[in-house]
Protein backbone atom coordinates (compact mmCIF):
# COMPACT_ATOMS: atom_id res chain seq x y z
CA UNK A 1 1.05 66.72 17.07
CA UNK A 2 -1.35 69.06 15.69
CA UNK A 3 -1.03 71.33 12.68
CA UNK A 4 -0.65 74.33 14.42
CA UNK A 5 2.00 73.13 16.72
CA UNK A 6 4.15 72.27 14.08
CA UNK A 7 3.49 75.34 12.16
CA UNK A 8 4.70 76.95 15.63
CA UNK A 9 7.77 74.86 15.88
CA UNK A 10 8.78 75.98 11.90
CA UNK A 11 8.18 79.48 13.05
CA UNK A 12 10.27 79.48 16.61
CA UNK A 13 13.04 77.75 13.96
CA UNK A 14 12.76 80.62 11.11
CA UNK A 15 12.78 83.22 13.84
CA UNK A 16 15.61 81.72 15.59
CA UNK A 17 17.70 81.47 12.57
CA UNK A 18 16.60 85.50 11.40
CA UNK A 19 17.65 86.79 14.78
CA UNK A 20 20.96 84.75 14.67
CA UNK A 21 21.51 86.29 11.11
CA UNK A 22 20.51 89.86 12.01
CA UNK A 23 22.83 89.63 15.25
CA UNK A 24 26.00 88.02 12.99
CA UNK A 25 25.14 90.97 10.53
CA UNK A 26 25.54 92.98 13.25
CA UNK A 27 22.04 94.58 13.50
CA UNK A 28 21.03 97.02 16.64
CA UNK A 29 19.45 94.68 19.21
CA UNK A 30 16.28 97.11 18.93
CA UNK A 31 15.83 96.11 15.58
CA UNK A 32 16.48 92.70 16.18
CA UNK A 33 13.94 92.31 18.84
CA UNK A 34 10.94 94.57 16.65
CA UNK A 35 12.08 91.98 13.41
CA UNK A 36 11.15 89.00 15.69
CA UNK A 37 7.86 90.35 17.46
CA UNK A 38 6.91 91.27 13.80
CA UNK A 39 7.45 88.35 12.32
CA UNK A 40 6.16 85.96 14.98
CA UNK A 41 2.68 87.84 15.05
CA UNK A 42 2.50 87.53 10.89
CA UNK A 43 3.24 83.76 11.33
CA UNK A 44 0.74 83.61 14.40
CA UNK A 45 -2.20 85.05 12.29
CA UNK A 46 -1.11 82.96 9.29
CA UNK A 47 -1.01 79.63 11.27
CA UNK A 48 -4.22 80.21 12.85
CA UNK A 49 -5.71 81.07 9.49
CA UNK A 50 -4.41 78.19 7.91
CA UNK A 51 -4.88 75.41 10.52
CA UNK A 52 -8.73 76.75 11.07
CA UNK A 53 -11.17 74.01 11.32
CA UNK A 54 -13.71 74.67 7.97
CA UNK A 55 -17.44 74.85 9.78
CA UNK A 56 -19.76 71.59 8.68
CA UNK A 57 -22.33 72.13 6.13
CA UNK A 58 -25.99 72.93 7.56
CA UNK A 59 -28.49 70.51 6.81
């Protein structure tokens, strides 16, 4: 399994567990739903930033 898929799976767990939380909490669905679109495009950005393949030195 690559890097980024398990970066992916770790995220689809943390968001799981945040919307879970918010909805026990007894946050406004709304909310609940803009926390987890917000969250999964930060995590998107930082897993393709991290998992990026470096280019090879020229010469």
């Amino acid at each position: 399994m690559s890097a980024f898929a398990i970066y992916m799976v770790g995220l689809v767990v943390l968001i799981g567990g945040l919307v879970y939380g918010a909805h026990l909490a007894g946050a406004p669905t709304t909310w609940i739903i803009v926390g987890a679109i917000i969250v999964a495009g930060a995590g998107l950005l930082t897993a393709a930033t991290r998992t990026r393949q470096k280019d090879p030195p020229e010469g």
